[in-house]
N, C-alpha and C. Protein backbone atom coordinates (compact mmCIF):
# COMPACT_ATOMS: atom_id res chain seq x y z
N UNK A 1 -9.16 -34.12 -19.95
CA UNK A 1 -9.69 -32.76 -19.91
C UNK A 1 -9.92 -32.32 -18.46
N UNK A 2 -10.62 -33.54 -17.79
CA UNK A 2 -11.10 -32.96 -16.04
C UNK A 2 -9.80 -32.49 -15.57
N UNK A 3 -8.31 -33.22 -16.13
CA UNK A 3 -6.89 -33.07 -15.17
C UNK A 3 -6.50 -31.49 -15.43
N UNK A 4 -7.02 -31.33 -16.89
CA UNK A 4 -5.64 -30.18 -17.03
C UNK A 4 -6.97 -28.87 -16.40
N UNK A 5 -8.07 -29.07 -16.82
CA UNK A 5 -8.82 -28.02 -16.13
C UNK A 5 -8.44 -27.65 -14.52
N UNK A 6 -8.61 -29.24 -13.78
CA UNK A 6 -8.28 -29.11 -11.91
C UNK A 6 -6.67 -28.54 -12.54
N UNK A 7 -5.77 -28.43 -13.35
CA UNK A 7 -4.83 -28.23 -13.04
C UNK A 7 -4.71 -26.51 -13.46
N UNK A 8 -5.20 -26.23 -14.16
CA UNK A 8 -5.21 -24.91 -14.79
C UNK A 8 -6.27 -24.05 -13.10
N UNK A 9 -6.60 -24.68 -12.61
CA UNK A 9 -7.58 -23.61 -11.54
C UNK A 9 -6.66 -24.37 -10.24
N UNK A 10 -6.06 -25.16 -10.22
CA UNK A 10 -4.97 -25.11 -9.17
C UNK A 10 -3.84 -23.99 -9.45
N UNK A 11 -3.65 -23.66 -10.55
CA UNK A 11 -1.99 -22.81 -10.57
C UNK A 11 -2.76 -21.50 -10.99
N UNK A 12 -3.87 -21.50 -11.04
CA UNK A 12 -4.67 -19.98 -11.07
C UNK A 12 -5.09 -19.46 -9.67
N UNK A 13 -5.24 -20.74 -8.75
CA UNK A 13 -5.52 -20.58 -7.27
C UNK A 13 -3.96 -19.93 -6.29
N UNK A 14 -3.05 -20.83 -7.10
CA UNK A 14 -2.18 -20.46 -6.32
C UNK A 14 -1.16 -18.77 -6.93
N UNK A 15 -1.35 -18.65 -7.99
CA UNK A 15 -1.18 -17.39 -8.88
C UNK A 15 -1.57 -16.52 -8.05
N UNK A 16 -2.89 -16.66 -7.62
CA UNK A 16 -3.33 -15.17 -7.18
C UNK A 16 -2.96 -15.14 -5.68
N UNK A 17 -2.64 -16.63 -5.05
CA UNK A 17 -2.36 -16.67 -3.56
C UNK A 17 -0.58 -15.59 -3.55
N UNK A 18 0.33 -16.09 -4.72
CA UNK A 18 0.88 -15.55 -4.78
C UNK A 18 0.88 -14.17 -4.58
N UNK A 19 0.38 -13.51 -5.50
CA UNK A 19 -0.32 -12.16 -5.94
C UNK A 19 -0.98 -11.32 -5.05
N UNK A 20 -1.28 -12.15 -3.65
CA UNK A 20 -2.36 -11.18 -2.87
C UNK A 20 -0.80 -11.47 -1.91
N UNK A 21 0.58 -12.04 -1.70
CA UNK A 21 1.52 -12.05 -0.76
C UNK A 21 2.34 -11.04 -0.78
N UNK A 22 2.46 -10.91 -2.51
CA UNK A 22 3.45 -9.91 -3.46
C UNK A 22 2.62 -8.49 -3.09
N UNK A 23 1.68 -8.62 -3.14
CA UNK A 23 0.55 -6.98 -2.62
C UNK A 23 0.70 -7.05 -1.20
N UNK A 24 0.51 -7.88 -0.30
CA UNK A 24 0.53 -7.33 1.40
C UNK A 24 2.03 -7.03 1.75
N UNK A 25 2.84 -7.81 0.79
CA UNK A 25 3.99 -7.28 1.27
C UNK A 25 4.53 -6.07 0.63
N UNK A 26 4.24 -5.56 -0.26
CA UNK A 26 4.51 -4.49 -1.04
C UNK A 26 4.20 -3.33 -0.19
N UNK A 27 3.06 -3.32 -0.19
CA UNK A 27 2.05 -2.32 0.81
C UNK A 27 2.48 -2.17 2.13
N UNK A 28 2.88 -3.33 2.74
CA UNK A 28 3.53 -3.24 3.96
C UNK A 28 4.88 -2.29 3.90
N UNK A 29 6.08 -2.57 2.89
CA UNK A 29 7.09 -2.15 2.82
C UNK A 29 7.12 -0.34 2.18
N UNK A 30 5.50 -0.52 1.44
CA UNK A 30 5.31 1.20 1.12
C UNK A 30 5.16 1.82 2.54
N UNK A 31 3.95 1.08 3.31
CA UNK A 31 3.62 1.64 4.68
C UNK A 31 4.79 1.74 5.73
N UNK A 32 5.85 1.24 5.67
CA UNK A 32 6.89 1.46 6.93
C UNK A 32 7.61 2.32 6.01
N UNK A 33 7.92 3.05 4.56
CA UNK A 33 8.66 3.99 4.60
C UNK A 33 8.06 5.06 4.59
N UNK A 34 6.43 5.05 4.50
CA UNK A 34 5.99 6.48 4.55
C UNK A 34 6.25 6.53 6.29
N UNK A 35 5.74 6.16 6.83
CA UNK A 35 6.26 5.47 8.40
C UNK A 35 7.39 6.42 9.19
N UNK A 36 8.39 6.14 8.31
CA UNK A 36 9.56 6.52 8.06
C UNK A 36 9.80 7.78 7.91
N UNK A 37 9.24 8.70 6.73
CA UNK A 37 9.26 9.87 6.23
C UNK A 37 8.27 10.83 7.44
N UNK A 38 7.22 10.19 7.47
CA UNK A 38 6.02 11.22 8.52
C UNK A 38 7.03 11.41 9.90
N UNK A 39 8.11 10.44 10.39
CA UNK A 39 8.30 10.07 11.64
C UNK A 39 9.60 11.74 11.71
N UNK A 40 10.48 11.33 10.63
CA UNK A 40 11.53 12.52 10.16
C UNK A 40 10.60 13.77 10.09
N UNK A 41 9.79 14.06 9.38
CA UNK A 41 8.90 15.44 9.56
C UNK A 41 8.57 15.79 10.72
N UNK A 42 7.79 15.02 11.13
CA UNK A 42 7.67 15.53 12.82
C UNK A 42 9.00 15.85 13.59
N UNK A 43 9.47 15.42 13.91
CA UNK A 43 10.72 15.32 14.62
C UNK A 43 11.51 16.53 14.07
N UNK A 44 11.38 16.33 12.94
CA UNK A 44 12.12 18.17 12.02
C UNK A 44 11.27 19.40 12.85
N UNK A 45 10.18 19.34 12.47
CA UNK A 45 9.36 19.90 13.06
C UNK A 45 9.21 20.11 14.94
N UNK A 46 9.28 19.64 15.75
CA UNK A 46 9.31 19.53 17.14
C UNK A 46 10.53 20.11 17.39
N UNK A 47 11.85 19.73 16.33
CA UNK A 47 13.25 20.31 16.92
C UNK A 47 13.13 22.13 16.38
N UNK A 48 12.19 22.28 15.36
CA UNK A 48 12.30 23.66 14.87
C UNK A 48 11.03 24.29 16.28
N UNK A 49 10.54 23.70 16.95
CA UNK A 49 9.33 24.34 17.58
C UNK A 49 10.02 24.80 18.93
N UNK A 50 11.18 23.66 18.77
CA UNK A 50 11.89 23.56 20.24
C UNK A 50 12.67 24.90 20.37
N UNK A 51 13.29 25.39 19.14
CA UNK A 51 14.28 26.11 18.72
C UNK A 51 13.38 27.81 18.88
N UNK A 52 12.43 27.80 18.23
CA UNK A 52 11.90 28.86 18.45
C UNK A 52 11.22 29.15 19.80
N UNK A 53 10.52 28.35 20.55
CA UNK A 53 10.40 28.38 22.10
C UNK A 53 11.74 28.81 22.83
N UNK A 54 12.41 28.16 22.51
CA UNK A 54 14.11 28.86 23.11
C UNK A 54 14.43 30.18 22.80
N UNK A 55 14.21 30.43 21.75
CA UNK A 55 14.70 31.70 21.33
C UNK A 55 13.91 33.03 21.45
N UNK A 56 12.47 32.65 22.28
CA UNK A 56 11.46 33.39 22.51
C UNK A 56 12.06 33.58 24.22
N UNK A 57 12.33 32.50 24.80
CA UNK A 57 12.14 32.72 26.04
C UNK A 57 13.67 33.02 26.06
N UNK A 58 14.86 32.95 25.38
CA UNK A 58 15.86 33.97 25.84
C UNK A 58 15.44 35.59 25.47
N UNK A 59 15.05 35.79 24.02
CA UNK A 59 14.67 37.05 24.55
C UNK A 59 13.32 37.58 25.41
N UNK A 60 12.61 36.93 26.14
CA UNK A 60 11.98 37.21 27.19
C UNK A 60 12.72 37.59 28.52
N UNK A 61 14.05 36.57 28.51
CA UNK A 61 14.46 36.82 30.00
C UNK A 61 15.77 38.47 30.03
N UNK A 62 15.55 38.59 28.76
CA UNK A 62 16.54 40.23 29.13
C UNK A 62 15.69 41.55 29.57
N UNK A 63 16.34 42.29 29.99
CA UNK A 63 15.84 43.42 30.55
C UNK A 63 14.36 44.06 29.47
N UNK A 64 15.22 44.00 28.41
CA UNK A 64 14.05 44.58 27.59
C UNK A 64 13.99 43.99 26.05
N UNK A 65 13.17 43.06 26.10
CA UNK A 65 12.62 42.34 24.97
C UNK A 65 12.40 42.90 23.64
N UNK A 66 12.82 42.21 22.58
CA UNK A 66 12.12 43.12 21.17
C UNK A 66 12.16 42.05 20.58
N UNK A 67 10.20 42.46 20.14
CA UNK A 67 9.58 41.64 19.16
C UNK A 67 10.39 41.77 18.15
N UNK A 68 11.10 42.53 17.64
CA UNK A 68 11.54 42.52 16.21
C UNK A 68 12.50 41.43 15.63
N UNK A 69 13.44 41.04 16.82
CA UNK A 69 13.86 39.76 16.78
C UNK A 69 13.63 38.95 16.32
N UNK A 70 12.01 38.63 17.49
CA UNK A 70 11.66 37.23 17.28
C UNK A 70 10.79 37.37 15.84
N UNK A 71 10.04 38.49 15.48
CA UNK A 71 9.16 39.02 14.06
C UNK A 71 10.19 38.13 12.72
N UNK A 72 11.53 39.02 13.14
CA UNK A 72 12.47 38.22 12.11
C UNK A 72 12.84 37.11 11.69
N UNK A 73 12.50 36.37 12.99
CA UNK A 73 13.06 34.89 13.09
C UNK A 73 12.00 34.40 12.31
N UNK A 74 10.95 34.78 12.51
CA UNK A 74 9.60 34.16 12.32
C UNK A 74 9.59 34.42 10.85
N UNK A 75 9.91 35.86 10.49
CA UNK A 75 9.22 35.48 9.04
C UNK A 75 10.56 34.67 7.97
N UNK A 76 11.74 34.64 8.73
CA UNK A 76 12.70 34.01 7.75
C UNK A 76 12.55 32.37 8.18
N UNK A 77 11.36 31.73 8.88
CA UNK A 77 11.07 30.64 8.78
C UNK A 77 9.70 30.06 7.46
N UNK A 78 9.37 31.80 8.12
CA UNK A 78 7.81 31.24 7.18
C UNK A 78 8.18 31.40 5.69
N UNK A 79 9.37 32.22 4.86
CA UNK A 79 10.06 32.12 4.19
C UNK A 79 10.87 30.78 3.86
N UNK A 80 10.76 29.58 4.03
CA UNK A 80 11.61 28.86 4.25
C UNK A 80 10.38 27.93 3.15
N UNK A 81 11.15 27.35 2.54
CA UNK A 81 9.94 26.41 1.82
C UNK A 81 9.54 24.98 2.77
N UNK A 82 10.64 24.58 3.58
CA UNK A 82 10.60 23.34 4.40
C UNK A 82 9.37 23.64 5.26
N UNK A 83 8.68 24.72 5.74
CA UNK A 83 7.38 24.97 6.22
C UNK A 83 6.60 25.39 5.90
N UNK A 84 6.91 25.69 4.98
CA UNK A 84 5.53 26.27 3.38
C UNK A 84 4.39 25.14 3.45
């Protein structure tokens, strides 16, 4: 009886050693693709910030500027669900 008990809380010891390896690594492999995804958003984001800074300061540098342009640009972004 003492064997199979030490043996039943040895493979229950190592069950859960398992179990807590199968979870850090799980979690780990969730955490590097959200990782992943946040890293692509930004970067989407910075190239669209880049794009509209450009397109502000070309029409800044002509003789005579119109907001309506850039108004347009702007609201067919904020229209855009990718920045919703």
């Amino acid at each position: 009886v003492a064997s199979t008990t030490a043996f039943t809380g040895i493979s229950l010891w190592l069950s859960r050693q398992a179990a807590q390896k199968a979870a850090i690594t799980l979690t780990s492999e969730i955490a590097e693709h959200q990782a992943v995804r946040v890293a692509a958003g930004i970067t989407h984001a910075l190239n669209s910030a880049r794009s509209i800074a450009d397109l502000i300061d070309a029409e800044r540098s002509t003789q005579s500027p119109r907001r309506e342009v850039v108004n347009r640009y702007l609201q067919r972004l904020a229209s855009n669900p990718a920045f919703a």
